[in-house]
PDB file of N, CA and C in Angstrom:
ATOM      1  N   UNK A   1      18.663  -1.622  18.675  1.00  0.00           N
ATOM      2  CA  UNK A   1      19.305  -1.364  17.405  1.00  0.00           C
ATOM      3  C   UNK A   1      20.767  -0.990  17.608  1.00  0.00           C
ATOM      4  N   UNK A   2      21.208   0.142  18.467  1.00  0.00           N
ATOM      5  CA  UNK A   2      22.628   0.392  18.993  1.00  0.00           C
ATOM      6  C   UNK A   2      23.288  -1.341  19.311  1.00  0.00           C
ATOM      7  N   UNK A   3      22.862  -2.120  19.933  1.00  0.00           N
ATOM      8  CA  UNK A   3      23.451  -3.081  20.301  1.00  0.00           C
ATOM      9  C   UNK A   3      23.413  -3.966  19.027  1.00  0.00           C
ATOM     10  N   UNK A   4      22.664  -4.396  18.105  1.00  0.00           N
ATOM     11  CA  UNK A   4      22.761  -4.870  16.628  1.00  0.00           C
ATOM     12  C   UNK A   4      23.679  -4.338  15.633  1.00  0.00           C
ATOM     13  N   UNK A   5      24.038  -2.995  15.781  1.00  0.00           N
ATOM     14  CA  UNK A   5      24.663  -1.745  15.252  1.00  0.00           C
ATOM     15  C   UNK A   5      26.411  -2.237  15.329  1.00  0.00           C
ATOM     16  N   UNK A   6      26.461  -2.507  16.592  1.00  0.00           N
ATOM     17  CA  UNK A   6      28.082  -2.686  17.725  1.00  0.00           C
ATOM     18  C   UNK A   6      28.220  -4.077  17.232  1.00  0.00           C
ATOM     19  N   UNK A   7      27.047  -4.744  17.611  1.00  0.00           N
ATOM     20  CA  UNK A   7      27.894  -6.473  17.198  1.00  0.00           C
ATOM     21  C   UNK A   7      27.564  -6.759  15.671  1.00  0.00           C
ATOM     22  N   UNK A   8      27.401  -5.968  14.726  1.00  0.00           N
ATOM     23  CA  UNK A   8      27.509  -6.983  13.554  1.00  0.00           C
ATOM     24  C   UNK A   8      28.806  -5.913  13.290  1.00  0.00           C
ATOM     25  N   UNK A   9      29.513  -6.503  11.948  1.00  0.00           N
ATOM     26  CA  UNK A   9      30.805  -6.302  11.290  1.00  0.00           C
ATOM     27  C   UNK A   9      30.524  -4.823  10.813  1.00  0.00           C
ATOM     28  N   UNK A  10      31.263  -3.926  10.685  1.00  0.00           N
ATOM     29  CA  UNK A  10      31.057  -2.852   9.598  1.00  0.00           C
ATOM     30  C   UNK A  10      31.222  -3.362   8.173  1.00  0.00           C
ATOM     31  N   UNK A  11      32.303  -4.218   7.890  1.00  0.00           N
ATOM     32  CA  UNK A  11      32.441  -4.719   6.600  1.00  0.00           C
ATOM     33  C   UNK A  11      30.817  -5.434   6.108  1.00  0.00           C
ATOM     34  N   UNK A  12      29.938  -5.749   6.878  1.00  0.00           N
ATOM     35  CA  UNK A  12      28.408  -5.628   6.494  1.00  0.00           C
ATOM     36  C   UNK A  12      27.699  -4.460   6.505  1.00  0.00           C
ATOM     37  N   UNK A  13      27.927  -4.251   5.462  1.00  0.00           N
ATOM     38  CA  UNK A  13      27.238  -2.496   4.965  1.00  0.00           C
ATOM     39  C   UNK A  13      25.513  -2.334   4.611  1.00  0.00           C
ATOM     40  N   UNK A  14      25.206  -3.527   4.183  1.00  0.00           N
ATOM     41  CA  UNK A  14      23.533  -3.317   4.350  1.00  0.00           C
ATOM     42  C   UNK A  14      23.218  -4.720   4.792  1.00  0.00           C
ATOM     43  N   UNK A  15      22.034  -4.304   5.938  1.00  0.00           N
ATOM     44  CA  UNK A  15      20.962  -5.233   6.405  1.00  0.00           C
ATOM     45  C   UNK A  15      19.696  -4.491   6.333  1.00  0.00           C
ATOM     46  N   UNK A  16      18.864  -5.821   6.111  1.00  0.00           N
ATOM     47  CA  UNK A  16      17.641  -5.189   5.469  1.00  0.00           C
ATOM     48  C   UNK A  16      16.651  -5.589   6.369  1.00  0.00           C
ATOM     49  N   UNK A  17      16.022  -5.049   7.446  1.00  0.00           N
ATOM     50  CA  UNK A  17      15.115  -5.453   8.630  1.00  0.00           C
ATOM     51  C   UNK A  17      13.114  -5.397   8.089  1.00  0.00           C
ATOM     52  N   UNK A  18      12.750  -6.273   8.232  1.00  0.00           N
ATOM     53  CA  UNK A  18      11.479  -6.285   7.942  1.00  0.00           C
ATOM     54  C   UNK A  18      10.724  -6.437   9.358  1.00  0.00           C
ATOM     55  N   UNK A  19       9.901  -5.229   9.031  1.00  0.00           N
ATOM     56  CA  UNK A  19       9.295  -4.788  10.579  1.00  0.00           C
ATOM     57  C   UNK A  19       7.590  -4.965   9.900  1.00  0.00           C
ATOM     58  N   UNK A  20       6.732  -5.042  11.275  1.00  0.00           N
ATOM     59  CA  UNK A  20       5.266  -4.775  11.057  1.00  0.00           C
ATOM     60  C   UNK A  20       4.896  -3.032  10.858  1.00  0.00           C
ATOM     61  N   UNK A  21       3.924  -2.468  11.313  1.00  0.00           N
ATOM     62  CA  UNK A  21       3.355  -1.244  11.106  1.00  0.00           C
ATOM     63  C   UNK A  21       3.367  -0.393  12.361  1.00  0.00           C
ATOM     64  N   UNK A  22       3.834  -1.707  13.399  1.00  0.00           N
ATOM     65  CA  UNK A  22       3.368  -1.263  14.874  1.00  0.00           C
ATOM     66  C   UNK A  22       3.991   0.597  14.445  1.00  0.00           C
ATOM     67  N   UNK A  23       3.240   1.542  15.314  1.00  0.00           N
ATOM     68  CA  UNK A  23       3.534   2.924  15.270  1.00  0.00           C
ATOM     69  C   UNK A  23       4.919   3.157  15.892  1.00  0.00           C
ATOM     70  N   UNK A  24       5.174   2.000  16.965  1.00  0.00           N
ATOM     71  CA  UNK A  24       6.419   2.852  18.022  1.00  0.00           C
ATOM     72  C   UNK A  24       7.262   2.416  16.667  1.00  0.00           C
ATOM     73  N   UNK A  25       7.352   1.831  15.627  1.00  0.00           N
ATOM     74  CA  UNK A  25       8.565   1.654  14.730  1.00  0.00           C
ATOM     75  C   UNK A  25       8.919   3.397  13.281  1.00  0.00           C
ATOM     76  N   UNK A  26       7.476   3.469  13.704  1.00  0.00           N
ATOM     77  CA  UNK A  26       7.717   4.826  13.016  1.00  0.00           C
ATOM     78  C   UNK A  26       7.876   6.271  13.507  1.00  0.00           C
ATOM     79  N   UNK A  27       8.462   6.574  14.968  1.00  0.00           N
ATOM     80  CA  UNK A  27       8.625   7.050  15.567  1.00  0.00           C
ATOM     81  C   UNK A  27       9.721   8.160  15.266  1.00  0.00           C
ATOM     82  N   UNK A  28       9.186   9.163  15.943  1.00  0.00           N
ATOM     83  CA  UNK A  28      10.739  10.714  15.298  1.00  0.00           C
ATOM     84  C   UNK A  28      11.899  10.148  15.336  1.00  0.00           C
ATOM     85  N   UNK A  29      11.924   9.363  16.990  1.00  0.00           N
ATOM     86  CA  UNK A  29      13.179   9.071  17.514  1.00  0.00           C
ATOM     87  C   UNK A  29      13.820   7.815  16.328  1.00  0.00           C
ATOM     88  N   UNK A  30      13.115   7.123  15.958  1.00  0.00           N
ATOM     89  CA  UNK A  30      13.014   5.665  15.425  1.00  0.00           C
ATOM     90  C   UNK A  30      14.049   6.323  14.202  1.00  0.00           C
ATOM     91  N   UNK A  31      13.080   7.116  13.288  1.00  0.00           N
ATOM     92  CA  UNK A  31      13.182   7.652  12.160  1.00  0.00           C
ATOM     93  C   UNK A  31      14.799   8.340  12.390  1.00  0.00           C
ATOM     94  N   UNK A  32      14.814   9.128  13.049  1.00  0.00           N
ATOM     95  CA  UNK A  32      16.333   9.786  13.360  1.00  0.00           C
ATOM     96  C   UNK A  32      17.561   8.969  13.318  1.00  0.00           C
ATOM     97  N   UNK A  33      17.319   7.851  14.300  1.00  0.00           N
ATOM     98  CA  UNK A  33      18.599   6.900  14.118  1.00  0.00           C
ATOM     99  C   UNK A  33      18.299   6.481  12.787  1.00  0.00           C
ATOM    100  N   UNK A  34      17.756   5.472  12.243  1.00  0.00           N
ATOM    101  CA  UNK A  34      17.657   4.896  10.856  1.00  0.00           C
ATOM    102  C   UNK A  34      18.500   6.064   9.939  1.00  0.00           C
ATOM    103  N   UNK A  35      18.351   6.990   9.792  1.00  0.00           N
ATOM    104  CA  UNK A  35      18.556   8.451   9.049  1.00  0.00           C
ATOM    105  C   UNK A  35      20.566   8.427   9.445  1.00  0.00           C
ATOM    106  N   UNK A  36      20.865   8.111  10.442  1.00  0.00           N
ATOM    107  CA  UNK A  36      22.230   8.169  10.611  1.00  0.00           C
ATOM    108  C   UNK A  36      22.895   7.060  10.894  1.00  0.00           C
ATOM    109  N   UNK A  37      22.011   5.694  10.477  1.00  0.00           N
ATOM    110  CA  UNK A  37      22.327   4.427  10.140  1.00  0.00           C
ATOM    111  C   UNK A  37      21.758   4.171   8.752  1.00  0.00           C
ATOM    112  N   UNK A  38      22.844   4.296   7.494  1.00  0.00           N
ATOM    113  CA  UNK A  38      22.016   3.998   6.249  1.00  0.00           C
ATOM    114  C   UNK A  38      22.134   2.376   6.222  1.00  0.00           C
ATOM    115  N   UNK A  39      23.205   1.605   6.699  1.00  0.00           N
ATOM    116  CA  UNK A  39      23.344   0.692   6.794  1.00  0.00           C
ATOM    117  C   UNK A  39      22.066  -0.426   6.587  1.00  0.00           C
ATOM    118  N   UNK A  40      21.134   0.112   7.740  1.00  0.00           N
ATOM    119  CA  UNK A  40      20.139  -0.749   8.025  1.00  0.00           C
ATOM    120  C   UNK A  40      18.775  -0.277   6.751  1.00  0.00           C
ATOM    121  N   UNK A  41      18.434  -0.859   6.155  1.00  0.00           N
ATOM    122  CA  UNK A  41      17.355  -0.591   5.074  1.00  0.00           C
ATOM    123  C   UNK A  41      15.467  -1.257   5.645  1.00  0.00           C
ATOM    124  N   UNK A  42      14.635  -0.220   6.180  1.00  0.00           N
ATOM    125  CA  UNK A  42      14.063  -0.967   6.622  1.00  0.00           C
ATOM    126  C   UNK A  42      12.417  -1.022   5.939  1.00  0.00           C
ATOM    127  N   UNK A  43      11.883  -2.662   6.047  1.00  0.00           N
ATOM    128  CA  UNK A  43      11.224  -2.761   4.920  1.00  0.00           C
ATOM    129  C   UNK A  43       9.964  -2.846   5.934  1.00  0.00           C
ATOM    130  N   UNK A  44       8.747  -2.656   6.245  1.00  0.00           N
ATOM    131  CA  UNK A  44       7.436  -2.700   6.399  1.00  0.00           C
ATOM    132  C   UNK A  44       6.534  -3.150   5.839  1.00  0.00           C
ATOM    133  N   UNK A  45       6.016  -4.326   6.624  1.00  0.00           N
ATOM    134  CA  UNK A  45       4.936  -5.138   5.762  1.00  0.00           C
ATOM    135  C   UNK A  45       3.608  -4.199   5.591  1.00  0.00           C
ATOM    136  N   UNK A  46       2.583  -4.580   4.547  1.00  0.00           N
ATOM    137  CA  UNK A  46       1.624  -4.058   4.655  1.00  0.00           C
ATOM    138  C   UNK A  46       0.697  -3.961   5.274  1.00  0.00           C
ATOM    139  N   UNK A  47      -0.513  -2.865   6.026  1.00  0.00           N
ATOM    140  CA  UNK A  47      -1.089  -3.067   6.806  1.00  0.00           C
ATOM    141  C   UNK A  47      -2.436  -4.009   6.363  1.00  0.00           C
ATOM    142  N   UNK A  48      -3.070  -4.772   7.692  1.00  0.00           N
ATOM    143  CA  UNK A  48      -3.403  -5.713   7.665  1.00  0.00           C
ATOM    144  C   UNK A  48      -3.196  -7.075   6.265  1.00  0.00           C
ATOM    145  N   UNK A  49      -1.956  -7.002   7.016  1.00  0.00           N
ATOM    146  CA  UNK A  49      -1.117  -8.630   6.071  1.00  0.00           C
ATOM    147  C   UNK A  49      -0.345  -9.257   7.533  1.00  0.00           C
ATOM    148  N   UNK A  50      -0.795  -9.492   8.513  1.00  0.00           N
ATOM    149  CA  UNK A  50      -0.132 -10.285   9.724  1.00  0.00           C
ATOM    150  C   UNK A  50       0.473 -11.672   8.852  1.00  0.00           C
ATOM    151  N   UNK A  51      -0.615 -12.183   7.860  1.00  0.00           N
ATOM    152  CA  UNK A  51      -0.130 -13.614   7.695  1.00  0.00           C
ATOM    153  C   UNK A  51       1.174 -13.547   6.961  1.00  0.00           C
ATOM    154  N   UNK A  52       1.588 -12.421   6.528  1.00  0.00           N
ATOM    155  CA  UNK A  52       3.145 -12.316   5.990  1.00  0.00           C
ATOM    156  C   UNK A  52       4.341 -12.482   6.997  1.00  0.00           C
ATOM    157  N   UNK A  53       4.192 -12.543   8.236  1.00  0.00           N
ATOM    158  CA  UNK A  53       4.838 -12.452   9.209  1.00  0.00           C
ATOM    159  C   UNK A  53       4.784 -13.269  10.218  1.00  0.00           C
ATOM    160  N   UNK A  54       5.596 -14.464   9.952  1.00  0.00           N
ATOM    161  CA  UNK A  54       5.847 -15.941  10.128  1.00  0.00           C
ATOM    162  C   UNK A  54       5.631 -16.244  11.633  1.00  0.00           C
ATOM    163  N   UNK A  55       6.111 -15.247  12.495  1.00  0.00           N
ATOM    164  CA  UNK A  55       5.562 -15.197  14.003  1.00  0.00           C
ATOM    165  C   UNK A  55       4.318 -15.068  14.155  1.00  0.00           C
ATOM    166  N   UNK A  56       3.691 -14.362  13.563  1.00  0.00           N
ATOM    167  CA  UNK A  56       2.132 -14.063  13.716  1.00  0.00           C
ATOM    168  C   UNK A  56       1.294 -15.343  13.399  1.00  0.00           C
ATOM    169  N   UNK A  57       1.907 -15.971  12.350  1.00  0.00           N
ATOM    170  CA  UNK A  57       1.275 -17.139  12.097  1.00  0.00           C
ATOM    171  C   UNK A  57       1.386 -18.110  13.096  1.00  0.00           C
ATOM    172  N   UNK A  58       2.636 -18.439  13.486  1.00  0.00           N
ATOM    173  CA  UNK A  58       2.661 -19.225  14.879  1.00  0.00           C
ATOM    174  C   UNK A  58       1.638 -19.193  16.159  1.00  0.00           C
ATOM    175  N   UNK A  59       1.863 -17.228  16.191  1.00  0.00           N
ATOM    176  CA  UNK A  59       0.771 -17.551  17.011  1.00  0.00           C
ATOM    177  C   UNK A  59      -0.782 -17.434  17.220  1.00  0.00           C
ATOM    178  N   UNK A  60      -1.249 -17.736  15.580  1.00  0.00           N
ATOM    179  CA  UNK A  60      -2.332 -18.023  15.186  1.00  0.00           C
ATOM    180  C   UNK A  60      -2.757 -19.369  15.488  1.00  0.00           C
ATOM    181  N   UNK A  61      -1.762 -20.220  15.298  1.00  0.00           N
ATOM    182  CA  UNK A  61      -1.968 -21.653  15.426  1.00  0.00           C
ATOM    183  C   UNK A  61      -1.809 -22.099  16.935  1.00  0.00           C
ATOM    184  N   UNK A  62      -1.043 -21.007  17.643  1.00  0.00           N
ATOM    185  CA  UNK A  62      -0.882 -21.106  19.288  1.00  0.00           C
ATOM    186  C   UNK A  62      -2.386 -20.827  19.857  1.00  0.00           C
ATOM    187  N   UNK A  63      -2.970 -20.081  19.458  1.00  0.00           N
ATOM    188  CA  UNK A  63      -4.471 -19.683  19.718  1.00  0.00           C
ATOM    189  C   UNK A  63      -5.737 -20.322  19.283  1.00  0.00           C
ATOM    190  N   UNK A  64      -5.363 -21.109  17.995  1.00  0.00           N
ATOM    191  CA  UNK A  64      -6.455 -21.935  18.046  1.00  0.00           C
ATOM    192  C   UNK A  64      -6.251 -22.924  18.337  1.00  0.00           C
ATOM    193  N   UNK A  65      -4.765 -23.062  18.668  1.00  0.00           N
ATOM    194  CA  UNK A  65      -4.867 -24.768  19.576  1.00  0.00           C
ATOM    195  C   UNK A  65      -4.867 -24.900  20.909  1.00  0.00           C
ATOM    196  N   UNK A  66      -4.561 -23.630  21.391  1.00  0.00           N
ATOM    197  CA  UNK A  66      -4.278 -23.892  23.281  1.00  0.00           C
ATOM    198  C   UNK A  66      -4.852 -22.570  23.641  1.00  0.00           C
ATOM    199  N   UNK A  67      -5.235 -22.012  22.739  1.00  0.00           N
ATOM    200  CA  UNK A  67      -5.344 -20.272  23.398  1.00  0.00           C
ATOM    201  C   UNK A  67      -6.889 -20.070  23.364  1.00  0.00           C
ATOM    202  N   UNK A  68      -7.723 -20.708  22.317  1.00  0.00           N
ATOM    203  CA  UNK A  68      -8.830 -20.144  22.628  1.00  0.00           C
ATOM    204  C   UNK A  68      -9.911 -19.607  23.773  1.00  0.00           C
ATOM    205  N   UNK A  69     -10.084 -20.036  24.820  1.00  0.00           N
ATOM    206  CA  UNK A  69     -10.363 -19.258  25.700  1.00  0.00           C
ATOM    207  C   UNK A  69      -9.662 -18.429  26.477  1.00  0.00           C
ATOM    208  N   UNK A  70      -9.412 -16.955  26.224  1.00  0.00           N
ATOM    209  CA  UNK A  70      -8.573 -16.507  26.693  1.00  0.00           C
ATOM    210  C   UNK A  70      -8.557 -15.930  27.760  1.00  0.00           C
ATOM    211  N   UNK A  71      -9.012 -16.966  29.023  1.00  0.00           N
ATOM    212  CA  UNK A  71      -9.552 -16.569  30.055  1.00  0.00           C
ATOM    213  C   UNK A  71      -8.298 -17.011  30.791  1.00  0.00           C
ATOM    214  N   UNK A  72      -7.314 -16.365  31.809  1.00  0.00           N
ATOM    215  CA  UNK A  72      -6.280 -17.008  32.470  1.00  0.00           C
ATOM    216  C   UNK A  72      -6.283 -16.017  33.853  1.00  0.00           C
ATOM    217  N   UNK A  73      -6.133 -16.736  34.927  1.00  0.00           N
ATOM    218  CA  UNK A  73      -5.864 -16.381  36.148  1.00  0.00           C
ATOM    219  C   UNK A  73      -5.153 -15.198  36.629  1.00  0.00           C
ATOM    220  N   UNK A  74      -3.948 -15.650  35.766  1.00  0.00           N
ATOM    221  CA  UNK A  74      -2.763 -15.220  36.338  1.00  0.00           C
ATOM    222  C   UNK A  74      -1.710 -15.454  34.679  1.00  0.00           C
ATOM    223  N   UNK A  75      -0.818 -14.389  34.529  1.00  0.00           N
ATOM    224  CA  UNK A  75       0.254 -14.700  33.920  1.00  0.00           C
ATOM    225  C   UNK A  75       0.966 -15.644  34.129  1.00  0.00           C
ATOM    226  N   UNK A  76       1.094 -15.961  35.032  1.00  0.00           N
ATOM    227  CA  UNK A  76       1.576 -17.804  35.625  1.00  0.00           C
ATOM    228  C   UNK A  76       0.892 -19.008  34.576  1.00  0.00           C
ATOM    229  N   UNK A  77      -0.212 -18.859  35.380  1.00  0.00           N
ATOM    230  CA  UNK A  77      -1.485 -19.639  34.339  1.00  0.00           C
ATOM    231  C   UNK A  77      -0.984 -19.426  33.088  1.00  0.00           C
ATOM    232  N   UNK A  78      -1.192 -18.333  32.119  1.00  0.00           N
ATOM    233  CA  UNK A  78      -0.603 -18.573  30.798  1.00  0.00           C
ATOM    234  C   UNK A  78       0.250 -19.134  30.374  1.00  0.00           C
ATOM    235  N   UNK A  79       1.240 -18.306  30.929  1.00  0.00           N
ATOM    236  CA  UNK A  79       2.793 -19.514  31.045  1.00  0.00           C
ATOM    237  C   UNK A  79       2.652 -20.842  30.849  1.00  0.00           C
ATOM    238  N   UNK A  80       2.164 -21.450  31.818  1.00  0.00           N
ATOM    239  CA  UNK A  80       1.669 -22.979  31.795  1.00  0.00           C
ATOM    240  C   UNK A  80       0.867 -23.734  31.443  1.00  0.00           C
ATOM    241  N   UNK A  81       0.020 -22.736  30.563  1.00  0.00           N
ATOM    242  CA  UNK A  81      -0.816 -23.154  28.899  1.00  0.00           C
ATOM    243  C   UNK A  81      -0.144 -22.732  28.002  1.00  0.00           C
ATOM    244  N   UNK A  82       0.876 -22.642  28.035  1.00  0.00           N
ATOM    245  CA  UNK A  82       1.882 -21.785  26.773  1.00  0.00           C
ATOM    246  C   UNK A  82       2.769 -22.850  26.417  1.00  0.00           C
ATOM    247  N   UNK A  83       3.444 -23.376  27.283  1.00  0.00           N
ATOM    248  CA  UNK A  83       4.747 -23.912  27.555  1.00  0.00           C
ATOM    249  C   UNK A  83       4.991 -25.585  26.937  1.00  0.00           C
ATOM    250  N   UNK A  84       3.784 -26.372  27.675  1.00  0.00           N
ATOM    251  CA  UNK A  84       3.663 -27.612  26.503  1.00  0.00           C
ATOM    252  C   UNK A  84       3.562 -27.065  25.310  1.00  0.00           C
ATOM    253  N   UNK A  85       2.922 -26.467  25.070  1.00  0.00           N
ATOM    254  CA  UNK A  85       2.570 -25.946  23.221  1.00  0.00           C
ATOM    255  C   UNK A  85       3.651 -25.891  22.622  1.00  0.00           C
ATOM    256  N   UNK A  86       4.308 -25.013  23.247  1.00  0.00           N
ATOM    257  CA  UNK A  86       5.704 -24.725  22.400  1.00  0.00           C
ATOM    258  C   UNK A  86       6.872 -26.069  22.725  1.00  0.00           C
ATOM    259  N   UNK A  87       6.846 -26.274  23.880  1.00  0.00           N
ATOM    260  CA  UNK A  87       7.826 -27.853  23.841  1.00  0.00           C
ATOM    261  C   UNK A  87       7.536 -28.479  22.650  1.00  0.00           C
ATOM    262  N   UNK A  88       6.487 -29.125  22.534  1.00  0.00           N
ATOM    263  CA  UNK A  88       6.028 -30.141  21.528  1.00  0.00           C
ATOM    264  C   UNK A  88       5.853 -29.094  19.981  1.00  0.00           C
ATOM    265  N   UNK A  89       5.982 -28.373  19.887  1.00  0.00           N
ATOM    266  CA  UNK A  89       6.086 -27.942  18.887  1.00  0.00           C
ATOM    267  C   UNK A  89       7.739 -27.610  18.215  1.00  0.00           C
ATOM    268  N   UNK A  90       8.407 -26.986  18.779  1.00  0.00           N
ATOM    269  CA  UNK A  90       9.957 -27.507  19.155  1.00  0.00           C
ATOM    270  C   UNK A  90      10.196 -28.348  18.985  1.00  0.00           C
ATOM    271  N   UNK A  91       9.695 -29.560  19.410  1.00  0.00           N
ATOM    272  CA  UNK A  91      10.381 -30.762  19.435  1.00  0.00           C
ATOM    273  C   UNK A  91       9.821 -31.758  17.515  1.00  0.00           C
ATOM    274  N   UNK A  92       8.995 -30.656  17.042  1.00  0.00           N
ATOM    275  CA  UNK A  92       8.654 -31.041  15.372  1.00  0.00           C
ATOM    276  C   UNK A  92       8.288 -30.047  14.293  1.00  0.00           C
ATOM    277  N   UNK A  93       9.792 -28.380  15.008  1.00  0.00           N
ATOM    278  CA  UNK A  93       8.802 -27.919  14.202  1.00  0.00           C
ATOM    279  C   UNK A  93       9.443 -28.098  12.652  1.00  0.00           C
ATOM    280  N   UNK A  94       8.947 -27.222  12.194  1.00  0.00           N
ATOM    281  CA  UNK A  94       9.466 -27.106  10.875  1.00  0.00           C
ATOM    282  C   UNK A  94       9.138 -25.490  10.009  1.00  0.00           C
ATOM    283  N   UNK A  95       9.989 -25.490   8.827  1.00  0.00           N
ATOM    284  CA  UNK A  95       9.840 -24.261   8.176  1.00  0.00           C
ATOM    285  C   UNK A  95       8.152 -23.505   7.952  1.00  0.00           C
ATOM    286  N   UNK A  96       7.374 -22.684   7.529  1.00  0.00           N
ATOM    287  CA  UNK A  96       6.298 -22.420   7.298  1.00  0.00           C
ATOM    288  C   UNK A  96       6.743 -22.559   5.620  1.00  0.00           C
ATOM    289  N   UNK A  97       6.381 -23.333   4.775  1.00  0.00           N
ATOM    290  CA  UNK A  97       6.484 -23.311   3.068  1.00  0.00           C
ATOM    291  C   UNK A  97       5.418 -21.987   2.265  1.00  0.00           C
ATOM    292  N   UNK A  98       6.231 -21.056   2.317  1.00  0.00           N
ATOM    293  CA  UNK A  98       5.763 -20.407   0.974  1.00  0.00           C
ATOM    294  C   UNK A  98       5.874 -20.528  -0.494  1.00  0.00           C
ATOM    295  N   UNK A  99       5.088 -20.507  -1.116  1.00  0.00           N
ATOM    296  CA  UNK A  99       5.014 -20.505  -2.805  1.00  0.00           C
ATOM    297  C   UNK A  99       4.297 -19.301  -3.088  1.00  0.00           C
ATOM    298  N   UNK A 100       4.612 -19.147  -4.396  1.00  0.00           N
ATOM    299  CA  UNK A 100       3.170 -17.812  -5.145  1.00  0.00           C
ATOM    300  C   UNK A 100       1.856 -18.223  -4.956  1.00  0.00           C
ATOM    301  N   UNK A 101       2.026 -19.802  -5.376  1.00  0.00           N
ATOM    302  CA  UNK A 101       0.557 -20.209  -5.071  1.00  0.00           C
ATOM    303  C   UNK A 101      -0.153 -19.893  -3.761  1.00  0.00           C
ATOM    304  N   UNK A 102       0.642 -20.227  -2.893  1.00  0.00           N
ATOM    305  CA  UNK A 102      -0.418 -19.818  -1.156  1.00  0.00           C
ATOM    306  C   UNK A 102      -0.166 -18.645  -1.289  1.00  0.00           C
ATOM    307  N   UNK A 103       0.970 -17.227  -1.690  1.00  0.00           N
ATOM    308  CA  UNK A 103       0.431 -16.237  -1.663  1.00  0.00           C
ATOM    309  C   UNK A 103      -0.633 -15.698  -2.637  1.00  0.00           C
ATOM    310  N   UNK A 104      -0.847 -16.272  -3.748  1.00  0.00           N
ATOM    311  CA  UNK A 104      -1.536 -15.678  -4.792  1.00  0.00           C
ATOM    312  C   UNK A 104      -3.413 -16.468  -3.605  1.00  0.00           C
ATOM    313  N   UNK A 105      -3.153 -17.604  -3.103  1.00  0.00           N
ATOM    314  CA  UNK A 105      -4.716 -17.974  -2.435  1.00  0.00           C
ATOM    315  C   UNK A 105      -5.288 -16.946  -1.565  1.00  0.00           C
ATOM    316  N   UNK A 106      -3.987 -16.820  -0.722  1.00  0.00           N
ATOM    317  CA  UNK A 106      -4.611 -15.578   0.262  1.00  0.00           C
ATOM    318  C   UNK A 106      -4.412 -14.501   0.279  1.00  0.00           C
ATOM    319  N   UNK A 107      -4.244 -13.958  -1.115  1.00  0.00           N
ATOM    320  CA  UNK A 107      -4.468 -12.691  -1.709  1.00  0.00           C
ATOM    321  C   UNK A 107      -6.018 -12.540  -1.699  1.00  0.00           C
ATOM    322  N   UNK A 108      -6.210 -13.826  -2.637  1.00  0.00           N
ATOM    323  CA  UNK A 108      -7.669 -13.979  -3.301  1.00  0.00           C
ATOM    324  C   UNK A 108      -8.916 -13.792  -2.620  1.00  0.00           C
ATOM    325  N   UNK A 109      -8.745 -14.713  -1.302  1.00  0.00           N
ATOM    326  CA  UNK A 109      -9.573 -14.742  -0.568  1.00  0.00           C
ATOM    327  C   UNK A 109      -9.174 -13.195   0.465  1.00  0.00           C
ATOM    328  N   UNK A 110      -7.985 -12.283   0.266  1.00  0.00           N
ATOM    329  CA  UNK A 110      -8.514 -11.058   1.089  1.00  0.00           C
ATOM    330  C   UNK A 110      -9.534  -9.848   0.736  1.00  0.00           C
ATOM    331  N   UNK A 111      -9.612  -9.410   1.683  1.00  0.00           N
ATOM    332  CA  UNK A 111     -10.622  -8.515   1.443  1.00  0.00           C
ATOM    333  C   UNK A 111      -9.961  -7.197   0.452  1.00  0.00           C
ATOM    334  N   UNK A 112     -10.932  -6.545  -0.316  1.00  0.00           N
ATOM    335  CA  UNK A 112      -9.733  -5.128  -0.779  1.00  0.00           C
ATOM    336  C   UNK A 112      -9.650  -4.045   0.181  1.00  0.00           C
ATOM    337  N   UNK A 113      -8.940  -3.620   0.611  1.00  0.00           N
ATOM    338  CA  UNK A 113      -8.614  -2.653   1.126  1.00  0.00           C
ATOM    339  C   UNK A 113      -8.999  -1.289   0.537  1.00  0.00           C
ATOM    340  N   UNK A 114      -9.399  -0.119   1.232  1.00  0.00           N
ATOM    341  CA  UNK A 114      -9.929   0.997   0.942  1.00  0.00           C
ATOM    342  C   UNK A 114      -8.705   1.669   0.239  1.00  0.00           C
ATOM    343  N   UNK A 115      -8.652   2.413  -0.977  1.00  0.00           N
ATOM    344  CA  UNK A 115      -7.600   3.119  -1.458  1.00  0.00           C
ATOM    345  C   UNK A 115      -7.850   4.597  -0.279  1.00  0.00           C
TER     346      UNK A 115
END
């Protein structure tokens, strides 16, 4: 964040960072800087909503196309079940298309959550 802080402009007075739930993001230390950076406004998806979070989806589709057995040797090994995937995917990917409609579907089909 210090290094995001230094290279963007000051004349950019708000950025608005959308983070997951992970805990280390809600951290004293976390919380403290944010507190003496108003600059940065930071938004948190809801818990269990991964599919809001366009990486996660990627590598949903990384896992059921090359990942399912997640049996690997070696971190090497992964690597090199990883690596075509993403070439060829690179080489066509494209945007993920949101509408209300796919969010209003997989609203529908989620589960409710405990108040």
């Amino acid at each position: 964040m210090e290094q995001l802080d230094q290279e963007i402009a000051d004349d950019i007075t708000t950025m608005h960072l959308v983070c997951d739930t992970v805990s280390t993001q809600h951290g004293r230390e976390v919380c403290k800087w944010f507190a003496k950076h108003p600059r940065f406004i930071v938004h948190f998806t809801p818990v269990h909503c991964s599919w809001m979070n366009q990486v996660e989806q990627w590598f949903s589709i990384l896992q059921r196309k090359r990942l399912c057995i997640a049996d690997f040797a070696s971190k090497e090994d992964l690597h090199a079940k990883r690596m075509p995937f993403s070439k060829a995917w690179n080489e066509h990917a494209h945007p993920f298309t949101w509408s209300t409609k796919a969010v209003a579907k997989v609203m529908a089909g989620a589960p409710a959550l405990a108040a």
